[in-house]
C-alpha atoms as a PDB file:
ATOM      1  CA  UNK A   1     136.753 183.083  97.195  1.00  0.00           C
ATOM      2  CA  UNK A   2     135.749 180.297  94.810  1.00  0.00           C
ATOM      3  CA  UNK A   3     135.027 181.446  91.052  1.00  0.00           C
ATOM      4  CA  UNK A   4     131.257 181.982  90.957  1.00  0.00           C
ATOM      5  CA  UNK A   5     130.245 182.325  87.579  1.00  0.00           C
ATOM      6  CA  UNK A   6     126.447 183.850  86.924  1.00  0.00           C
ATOM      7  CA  UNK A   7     124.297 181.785  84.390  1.00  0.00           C
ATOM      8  CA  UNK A   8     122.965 183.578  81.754  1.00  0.00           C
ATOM      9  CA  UNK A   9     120.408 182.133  78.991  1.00  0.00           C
ATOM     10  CA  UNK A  10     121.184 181.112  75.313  1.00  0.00           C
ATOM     11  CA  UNK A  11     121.057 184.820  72.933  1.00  0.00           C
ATOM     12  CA  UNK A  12     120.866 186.976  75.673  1.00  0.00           C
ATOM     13  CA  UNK A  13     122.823 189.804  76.814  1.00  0.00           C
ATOM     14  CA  UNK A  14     123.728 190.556  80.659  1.00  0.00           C
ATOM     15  CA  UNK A  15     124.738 193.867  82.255  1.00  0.00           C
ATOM     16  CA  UNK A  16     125.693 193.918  85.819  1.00  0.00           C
ATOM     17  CA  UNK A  17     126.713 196.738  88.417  1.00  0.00           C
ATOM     18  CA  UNK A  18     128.063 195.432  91.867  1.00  0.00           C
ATOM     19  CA  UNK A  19     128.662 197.810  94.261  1.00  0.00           C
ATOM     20  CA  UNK A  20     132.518 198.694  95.942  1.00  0.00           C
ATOM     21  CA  UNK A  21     133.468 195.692  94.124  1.00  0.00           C
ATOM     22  CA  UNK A  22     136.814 196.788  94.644  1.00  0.00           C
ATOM     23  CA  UNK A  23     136.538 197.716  98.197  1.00  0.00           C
ATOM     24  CA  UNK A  24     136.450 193.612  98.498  1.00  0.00           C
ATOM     25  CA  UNK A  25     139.147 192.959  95.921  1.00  0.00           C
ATOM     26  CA  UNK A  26     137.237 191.471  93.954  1.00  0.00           C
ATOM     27  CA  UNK A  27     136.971 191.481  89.702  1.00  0.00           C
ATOM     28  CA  UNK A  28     133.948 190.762  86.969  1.00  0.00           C
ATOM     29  CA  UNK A  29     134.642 189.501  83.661  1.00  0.00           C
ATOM     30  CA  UNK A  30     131.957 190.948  81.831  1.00  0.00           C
ATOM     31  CA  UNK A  31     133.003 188.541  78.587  1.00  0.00           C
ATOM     32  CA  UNK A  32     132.688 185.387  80.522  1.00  0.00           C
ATOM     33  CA  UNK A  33     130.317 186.458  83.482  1.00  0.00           C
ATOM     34  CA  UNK A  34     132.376 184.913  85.981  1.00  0.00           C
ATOM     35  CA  UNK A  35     133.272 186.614  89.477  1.00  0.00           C
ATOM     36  CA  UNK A  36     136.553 185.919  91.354  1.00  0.00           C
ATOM     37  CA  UNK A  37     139.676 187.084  93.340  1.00  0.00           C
ATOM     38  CA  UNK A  38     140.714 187.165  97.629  1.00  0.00           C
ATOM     39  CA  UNK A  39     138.849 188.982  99.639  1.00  0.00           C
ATOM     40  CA  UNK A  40     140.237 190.217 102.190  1.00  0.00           C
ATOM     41  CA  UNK A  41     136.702 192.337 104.056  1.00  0.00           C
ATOM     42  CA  UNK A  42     133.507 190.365 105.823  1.00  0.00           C
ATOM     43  CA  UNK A  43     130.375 192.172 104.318  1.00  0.00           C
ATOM     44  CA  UNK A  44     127.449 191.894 101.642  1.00  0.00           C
ATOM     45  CA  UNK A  45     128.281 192.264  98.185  1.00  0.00           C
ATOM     46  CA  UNK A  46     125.014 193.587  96.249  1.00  0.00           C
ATOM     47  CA  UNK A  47     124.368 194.452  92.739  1.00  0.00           C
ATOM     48  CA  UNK A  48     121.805 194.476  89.834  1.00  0.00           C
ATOM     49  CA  UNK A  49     121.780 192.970  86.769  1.00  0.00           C
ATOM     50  CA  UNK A  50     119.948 193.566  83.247  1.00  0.00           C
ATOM     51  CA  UNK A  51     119.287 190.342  80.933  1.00  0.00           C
ATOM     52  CA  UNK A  52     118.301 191.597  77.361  1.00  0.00           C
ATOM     53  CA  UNK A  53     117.021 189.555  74.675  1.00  0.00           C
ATOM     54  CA  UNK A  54     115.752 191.312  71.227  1.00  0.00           C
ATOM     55  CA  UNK A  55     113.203 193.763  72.981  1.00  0.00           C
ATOM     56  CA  UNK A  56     112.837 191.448  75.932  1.00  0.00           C
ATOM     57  CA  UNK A  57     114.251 192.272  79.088  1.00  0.00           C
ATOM     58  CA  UNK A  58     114.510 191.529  83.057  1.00  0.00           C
ATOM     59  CA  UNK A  59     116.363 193.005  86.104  1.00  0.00           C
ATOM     60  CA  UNK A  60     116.868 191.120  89.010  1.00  0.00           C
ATOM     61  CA  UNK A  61     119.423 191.670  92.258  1.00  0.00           C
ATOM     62  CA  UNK A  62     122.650 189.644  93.026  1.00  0.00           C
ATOM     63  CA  UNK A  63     124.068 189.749  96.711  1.00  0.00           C
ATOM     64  CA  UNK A  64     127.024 187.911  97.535  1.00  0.00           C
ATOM     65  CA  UNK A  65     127.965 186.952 101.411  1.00  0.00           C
ATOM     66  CA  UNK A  66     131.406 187.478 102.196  1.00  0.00           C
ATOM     67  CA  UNK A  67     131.625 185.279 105.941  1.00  0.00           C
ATOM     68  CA  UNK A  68     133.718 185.574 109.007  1.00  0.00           C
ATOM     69  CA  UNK A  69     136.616 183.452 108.974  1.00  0.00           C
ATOM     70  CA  UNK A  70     136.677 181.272 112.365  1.00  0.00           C
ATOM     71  CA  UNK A  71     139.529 182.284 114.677  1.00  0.00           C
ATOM     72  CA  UNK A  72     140.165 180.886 118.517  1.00  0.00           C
ATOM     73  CA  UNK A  73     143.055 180.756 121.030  1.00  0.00           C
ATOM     74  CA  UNK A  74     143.480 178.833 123.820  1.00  0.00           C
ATOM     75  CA  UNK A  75     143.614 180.104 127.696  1.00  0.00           C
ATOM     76  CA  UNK A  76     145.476 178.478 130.572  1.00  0.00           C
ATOM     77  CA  UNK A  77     147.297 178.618 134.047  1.00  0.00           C
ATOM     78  CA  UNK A  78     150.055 177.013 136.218  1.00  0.00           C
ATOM     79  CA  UNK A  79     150.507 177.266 138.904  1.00  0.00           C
ATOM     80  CA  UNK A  80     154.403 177.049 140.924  1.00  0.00           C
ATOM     81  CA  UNK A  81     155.954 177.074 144.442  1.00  0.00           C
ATOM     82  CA  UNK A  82     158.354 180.783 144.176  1.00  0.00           C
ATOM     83  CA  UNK A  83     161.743 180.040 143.154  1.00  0.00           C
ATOM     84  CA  UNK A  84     161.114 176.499 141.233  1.00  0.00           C
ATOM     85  CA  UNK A  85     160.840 176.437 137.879  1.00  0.00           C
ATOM     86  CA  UNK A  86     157.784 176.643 135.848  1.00  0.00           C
ATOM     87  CA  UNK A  87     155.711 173.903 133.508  1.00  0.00           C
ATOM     88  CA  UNK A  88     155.900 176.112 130.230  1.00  0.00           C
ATOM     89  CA  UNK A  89     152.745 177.610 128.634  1.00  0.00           C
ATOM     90  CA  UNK A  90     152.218 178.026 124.876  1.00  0.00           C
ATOM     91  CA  UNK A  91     149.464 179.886 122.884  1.00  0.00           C
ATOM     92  CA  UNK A  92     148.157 178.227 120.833  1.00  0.00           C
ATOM     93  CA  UNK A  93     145.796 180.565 117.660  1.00  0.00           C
ATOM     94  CA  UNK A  94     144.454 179.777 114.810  1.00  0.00           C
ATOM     95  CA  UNK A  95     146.882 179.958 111.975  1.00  0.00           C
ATOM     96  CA  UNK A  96     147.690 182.716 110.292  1.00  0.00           C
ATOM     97  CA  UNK A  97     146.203 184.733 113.403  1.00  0.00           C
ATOM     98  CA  UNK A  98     148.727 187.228 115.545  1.00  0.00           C
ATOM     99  CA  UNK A  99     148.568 188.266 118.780  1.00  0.00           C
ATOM    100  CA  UNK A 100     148.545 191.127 120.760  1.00  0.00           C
ATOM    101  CA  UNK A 101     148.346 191.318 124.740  1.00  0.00           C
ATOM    102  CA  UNK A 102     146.303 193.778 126.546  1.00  0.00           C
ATOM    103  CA  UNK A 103     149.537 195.275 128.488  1.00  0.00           C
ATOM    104  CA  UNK A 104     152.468 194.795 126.115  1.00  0.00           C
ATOM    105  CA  UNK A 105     153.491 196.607 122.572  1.00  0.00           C
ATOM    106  CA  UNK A 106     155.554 194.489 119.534  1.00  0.00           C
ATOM    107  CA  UNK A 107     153.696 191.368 120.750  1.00  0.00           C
ATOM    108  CA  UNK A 108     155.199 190.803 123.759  1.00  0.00           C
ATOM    109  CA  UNK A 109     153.426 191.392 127.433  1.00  0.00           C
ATOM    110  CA  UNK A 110     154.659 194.209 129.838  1.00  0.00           C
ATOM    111  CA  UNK A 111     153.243 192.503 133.174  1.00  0.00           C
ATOM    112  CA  UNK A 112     155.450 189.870 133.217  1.00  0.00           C
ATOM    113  CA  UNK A 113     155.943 188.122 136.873  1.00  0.00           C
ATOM    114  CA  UNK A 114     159.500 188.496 137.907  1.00  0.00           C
ATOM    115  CA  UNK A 115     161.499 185.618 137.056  1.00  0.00           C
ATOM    116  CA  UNK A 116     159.304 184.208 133.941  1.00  0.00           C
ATOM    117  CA  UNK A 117     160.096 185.356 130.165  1.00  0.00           C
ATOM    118  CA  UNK A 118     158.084 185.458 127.373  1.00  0.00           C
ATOM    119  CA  UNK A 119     159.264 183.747 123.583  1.00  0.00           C
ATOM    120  CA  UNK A 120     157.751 185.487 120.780  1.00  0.00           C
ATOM    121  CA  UNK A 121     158.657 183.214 118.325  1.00  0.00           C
ATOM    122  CA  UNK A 122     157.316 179.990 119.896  1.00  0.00           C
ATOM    123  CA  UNK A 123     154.444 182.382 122.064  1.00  0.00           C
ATOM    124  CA  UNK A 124     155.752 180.427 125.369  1.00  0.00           C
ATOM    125  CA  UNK A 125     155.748 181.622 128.824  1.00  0.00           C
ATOM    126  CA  UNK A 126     158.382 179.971 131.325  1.00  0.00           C
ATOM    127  CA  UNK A 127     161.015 180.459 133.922  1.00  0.00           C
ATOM    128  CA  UNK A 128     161.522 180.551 137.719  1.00  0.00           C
ATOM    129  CA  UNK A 129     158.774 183.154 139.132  1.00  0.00           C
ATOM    130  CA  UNK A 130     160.669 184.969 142.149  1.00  0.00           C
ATOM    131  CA  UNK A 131     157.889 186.512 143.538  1.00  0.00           C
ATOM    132  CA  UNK A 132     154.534 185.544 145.435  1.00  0.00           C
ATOM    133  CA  UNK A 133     150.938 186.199 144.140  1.00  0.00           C
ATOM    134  CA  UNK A 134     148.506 185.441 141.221  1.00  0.00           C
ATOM    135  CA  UNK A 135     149.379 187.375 138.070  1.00  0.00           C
ATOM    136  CA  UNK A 136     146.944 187.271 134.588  1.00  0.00           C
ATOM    137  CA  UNK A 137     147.889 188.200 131.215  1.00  0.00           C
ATOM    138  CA  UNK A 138     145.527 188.753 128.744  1.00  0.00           C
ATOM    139  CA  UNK A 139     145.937 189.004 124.632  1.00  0.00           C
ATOM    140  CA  UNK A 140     143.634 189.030 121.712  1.00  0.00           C
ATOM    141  CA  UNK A 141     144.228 187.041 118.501  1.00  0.00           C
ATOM    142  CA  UNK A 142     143.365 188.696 114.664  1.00  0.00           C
ATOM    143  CA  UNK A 143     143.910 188.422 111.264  1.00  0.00           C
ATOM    144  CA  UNK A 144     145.827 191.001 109.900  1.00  0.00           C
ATOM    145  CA  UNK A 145     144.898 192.367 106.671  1.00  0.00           C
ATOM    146  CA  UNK A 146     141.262 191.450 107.272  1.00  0.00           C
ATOM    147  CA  UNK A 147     138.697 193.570 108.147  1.00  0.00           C
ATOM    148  CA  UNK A 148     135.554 193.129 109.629  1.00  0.00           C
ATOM    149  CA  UNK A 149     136.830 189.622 110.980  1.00  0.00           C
ATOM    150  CA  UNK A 150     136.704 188.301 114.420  1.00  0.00           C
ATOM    151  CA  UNK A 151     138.731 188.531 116.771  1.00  0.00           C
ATOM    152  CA  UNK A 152     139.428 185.438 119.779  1.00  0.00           C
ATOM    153  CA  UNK A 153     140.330 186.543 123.507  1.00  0.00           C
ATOM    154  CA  UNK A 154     142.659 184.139 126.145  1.00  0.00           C
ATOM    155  CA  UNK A 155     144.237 184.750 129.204  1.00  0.00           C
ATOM    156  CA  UNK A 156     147.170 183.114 131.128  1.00  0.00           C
ATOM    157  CA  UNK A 157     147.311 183.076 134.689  1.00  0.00           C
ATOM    158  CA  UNK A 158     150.238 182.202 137.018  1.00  0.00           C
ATOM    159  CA  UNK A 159     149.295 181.545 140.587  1.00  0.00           C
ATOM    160  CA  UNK A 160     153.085 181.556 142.790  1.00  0.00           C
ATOM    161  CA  UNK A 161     152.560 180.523 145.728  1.00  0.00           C
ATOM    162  CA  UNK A 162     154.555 179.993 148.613  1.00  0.00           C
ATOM    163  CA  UNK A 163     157.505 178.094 149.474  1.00  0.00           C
ATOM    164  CA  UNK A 164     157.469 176.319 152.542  1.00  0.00           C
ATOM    165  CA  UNK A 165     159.967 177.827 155.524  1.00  0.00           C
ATOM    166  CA  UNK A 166     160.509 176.533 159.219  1.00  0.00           C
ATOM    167  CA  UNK A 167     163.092 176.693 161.562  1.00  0.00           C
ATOM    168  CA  UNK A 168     163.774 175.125 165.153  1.00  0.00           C
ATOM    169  CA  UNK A 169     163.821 176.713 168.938  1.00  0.00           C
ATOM    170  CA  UNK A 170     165.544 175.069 172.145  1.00  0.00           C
ATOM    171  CA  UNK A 171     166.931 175.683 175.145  1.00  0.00           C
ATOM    172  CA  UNK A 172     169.795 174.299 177.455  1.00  0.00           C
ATOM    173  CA  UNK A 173     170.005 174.468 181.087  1.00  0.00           C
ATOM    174  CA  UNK A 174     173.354 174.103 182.495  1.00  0.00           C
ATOM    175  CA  UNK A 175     175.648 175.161 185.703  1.00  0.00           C
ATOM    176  CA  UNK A 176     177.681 178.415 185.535  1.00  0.00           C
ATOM    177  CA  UNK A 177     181.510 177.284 184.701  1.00  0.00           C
ATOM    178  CA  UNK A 178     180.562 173.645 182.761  1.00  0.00           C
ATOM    179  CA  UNK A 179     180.546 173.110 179.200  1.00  0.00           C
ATOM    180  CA  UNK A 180     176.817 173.156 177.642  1.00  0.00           C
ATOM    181  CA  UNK A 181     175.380 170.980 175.208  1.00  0.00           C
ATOM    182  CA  UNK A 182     175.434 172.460 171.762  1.00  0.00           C
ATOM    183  CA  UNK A 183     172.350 173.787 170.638  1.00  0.00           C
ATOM    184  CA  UNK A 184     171.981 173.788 166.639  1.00  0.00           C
ATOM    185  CA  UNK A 185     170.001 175.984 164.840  1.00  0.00           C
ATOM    186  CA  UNK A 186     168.267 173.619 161.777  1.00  0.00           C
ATOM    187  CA  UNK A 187     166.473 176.001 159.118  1.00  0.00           C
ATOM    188  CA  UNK A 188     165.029 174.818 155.863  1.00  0.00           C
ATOM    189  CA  UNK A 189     167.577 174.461 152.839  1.00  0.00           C
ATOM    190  CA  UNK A 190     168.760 177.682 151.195  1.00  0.00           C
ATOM    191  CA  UNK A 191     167.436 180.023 153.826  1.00  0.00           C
ATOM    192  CA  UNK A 192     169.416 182.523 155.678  1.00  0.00           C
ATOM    193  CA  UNK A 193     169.659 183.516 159.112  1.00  0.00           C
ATOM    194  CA  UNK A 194     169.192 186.956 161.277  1.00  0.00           C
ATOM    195  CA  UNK A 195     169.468 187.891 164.567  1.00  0.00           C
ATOM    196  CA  UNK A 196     166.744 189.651 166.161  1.00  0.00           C
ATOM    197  CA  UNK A 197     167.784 193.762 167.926  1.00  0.00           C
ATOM    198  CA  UNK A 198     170.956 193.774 166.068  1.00  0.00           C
ATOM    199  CA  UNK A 199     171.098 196.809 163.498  1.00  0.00           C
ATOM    200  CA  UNK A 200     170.105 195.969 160.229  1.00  0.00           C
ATOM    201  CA  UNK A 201     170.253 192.408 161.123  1.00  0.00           C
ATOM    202  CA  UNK A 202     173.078 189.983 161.041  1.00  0.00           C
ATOM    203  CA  UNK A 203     173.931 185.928 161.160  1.00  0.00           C
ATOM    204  CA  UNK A 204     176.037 187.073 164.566  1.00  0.00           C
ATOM    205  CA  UNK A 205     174.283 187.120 167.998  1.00  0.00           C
ATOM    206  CA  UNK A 206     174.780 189.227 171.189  1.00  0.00           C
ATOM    207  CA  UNK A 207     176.070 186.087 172.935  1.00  0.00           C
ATOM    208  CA  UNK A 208     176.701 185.603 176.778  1.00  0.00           C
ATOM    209  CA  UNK A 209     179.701 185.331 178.569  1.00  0.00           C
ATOM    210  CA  UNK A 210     181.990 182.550 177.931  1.00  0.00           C
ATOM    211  CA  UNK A 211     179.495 181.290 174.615  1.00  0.00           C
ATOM    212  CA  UNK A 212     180.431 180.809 171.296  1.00  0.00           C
ATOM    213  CA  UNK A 213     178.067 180.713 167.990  1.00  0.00           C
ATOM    214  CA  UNK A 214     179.625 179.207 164.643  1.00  0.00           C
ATOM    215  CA  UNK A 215     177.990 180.730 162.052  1.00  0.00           C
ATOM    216  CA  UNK A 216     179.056 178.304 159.560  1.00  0.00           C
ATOM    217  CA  UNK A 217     177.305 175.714 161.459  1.00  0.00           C
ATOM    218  CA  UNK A 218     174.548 177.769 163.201  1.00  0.00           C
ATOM    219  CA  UNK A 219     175.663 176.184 166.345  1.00  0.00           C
ATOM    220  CA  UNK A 220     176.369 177.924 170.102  1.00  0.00           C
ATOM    221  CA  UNK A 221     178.721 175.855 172.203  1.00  0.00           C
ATOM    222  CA  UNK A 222     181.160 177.058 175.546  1.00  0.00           C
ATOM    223  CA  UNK A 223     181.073 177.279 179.282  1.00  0.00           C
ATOM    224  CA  UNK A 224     179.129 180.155 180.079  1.00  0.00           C
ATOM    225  CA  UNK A 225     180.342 182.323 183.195  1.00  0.00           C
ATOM    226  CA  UNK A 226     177.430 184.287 184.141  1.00  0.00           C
ATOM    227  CA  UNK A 227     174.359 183.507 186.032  1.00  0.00           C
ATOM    228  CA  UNK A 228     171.089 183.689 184.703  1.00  0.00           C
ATOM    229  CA  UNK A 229     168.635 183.711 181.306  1.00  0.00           C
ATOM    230  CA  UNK A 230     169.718 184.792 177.994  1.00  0.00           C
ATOM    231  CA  UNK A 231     167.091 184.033 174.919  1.00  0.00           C
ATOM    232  CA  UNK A 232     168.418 184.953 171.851  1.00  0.00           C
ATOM    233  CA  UNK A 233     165.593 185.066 168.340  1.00  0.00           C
ATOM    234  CA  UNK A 234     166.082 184.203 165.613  1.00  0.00           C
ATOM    235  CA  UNK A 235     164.148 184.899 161.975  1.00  0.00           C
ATOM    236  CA  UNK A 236     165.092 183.146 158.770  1.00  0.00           C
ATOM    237  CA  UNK A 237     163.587 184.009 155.334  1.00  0.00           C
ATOM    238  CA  UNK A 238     164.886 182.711 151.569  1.00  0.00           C
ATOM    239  CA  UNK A 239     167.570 185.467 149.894  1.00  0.00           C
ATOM    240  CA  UNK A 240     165.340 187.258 146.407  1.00  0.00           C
ATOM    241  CA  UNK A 241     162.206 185.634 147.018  1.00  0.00           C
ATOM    242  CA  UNK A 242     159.537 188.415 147.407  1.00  0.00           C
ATOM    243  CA  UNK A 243     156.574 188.297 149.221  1.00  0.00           C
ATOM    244  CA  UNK A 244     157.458 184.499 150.684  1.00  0.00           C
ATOM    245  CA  UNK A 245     156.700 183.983 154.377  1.00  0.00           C
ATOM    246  CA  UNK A 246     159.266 183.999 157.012  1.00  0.00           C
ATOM    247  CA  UNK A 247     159.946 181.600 160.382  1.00  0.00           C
ATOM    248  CA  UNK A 248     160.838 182.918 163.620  1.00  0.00           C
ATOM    249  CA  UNK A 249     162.549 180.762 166.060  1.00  0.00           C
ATOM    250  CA  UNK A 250     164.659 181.373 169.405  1.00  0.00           C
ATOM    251  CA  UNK A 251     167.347 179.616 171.664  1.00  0.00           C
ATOM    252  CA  UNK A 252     167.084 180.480 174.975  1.00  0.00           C
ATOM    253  CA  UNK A 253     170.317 179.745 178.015  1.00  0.00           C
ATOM    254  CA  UNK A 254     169.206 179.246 181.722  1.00  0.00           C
ATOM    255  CA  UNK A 255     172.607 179.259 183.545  1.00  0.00           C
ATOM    256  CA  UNK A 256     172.552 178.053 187.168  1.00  0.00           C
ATOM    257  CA  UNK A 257     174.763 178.549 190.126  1.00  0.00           C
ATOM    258  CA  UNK A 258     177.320 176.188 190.652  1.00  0.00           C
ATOM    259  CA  UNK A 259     176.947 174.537 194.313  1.00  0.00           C
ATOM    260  CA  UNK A 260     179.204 175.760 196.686  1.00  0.00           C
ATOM    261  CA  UNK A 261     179.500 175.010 200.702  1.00  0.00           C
ATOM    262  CA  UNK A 262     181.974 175.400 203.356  1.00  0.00           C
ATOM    263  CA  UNK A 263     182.885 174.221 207.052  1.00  0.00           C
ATOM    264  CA  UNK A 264     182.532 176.062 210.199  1.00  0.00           C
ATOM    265  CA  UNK A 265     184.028 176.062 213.653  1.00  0.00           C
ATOM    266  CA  UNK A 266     184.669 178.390 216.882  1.00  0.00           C
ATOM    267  CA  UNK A 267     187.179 178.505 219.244  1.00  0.00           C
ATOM    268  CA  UNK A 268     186.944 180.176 222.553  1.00  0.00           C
ATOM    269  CA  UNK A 269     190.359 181.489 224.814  1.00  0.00           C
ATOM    270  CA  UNK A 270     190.847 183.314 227.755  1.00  0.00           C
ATOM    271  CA  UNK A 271     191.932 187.087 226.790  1.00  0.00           C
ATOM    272  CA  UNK A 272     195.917 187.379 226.357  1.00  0.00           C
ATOM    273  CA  UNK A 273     196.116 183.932 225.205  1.00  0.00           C
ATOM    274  CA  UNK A 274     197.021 183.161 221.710  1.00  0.00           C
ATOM    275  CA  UNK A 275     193.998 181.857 219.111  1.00  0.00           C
ATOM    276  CA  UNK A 276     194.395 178.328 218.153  1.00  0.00           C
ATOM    277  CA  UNK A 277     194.991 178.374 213.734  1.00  0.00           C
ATOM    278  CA  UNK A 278     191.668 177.683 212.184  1.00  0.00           C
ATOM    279  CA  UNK A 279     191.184 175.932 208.900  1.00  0.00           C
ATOM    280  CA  UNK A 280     188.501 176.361 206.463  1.00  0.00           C
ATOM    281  CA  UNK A 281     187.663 174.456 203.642  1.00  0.00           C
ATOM    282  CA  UNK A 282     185.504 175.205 200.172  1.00  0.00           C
ATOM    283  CA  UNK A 283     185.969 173.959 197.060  1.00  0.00           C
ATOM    284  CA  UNK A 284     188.716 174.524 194.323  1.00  0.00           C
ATOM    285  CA  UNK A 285     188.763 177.824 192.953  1.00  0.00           C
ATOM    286  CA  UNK A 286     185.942 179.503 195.327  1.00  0.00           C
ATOM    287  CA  UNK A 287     186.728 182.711 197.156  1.00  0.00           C
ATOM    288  CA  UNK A 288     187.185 183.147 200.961  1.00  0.00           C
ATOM    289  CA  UNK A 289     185.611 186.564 203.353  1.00  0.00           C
ATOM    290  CA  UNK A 290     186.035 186.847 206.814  1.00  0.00           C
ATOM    291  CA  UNK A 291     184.283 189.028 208.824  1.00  0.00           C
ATOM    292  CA  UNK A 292     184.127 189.702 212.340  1.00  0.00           C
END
């Protein structure tokens, strides 16, 4: 506090009491009347005081107001897509003020998001969140040493939201025994791949016959051998992301008979007589039954 000295007339004498005068760490010099020190406790100081003069004297009351000291911290959010990094937060107190958070001991926070760190020297949040979902922190600011001071509330809140996830679906149509057009599966950068009804999941299809998949280019490719409909899903999600959505997708194979045809003919002959030679004609590689 500033020196307050108490005014006292010309030949007269002053006594004064003040009251837990220590308690505010404060001192009186009685020889010079004046008041002073650092206190360090918000309160009223009160005392009395006796003026003298020959046989005169007067008694009167002294309080002195010790005030709050103004204290304030600033509040804030960001908000990031999961797995990018964040635009650093700082909080910012009054000086000389520390800071303790509502969930946290030593002066750092306990409910940290995944992925983001807290600097307790420069009192800065910032990192790459790895999970989805709004997360507040909340701290108080206060003088130490001081008592009966205010104290200043903020919060920071990180909102993580989503990162953005697709993946394609297609089908090819094409005749048993021919090569098919590739089909290739395109998926958002940095995602991975799973088969749907294989155990545990895994980047390798139950394919059909004659089909290939290249799982280092997602891509299925061959001459299938079997007639009919395969459809094969698909699901892709981003590796230690939590809580980010998910795409489903699914490649589906309609394989069609290949055309085949052949020639007829009949011959007839009179019993005992030998059967002229018949030929019959169907394309390369089919199969021949005769049946009578």
């Amino acid at each position: 506090m500033k020196t307050f000295l108490l005014p006292v007339p010309a030949n007269t004498e002053m006594t004064i009491g003040l009251d837990n005068i220590y308690d505010y760490n404060l001192e009186f010099d009685y020889d010079k009347n004046i008041l002073s020190g650092r206190t360090k406790k918000v309160g009223n100081l009160s005392g009395t005081y006796t003026l003298t003069r020959g046989t005169e004297t007067a008694t009167g009351t002294i309080t002195i107001k010790i005030k709050d000291k103004p204290i304030s911290v600033n509040s804030g959010e960001r908000t990031v897509v999961v797995g990018s990094d964040m635009t650093p937060f700082k909080i910012e107190a009054s000086e000389g003020a520390t800071i303790s958070f509502e969930i946290g001991w030593d002066g750092r926070p306990y409910n940290l998001p995944a992925g983001v760190s807290y600097n307790k020297e420069t009192n800065t949040f910032s990192g790459k969140p790895t999970a989805v979902g709004d997360t507040t922190i909340n701290y108080t600011v206060s003088y130490p040493g001081l008592q009966g001071t205010s104290t200043a509330k903020g919060s920071f809140t990180l909102h993580v939201t989503d990162r953005p996830i697709s993946v394609n679906s297609g089908e090819r149509t094409v005749v048993a025994g021919s090569d098919m057009t590739p089909f290739k599966i395109v998926a958002s950068e940095g995602a991975t791949l799973s088969f749907d009804g294989r155990w545990g999941g895994s980047d390798r299809p139950d394919l059909p016959a004659g089909i290939t998949y290249d799982s280092d280019t997602r891509t299925f490719s061959g001459k299938p051998t079997v007639v009919g409909d395969t459809t094969l899903n698909y699901t892709v999600s981003y590796p230690g992301l939590q809580g980010n959505s998910t795409a489903k997708g699914s490649f589906t194979l309609h394989v069609t008979a290949k055309d085949i045809s052949v020639n007829s003919s009949e011959e007839t002959v009179e019993f005992g007589n030998a059967v002229q030679k018949l030929y019959y004609q169907c394309p390369r590689r089919c199969a021949i039954a005769l049946w009578t």
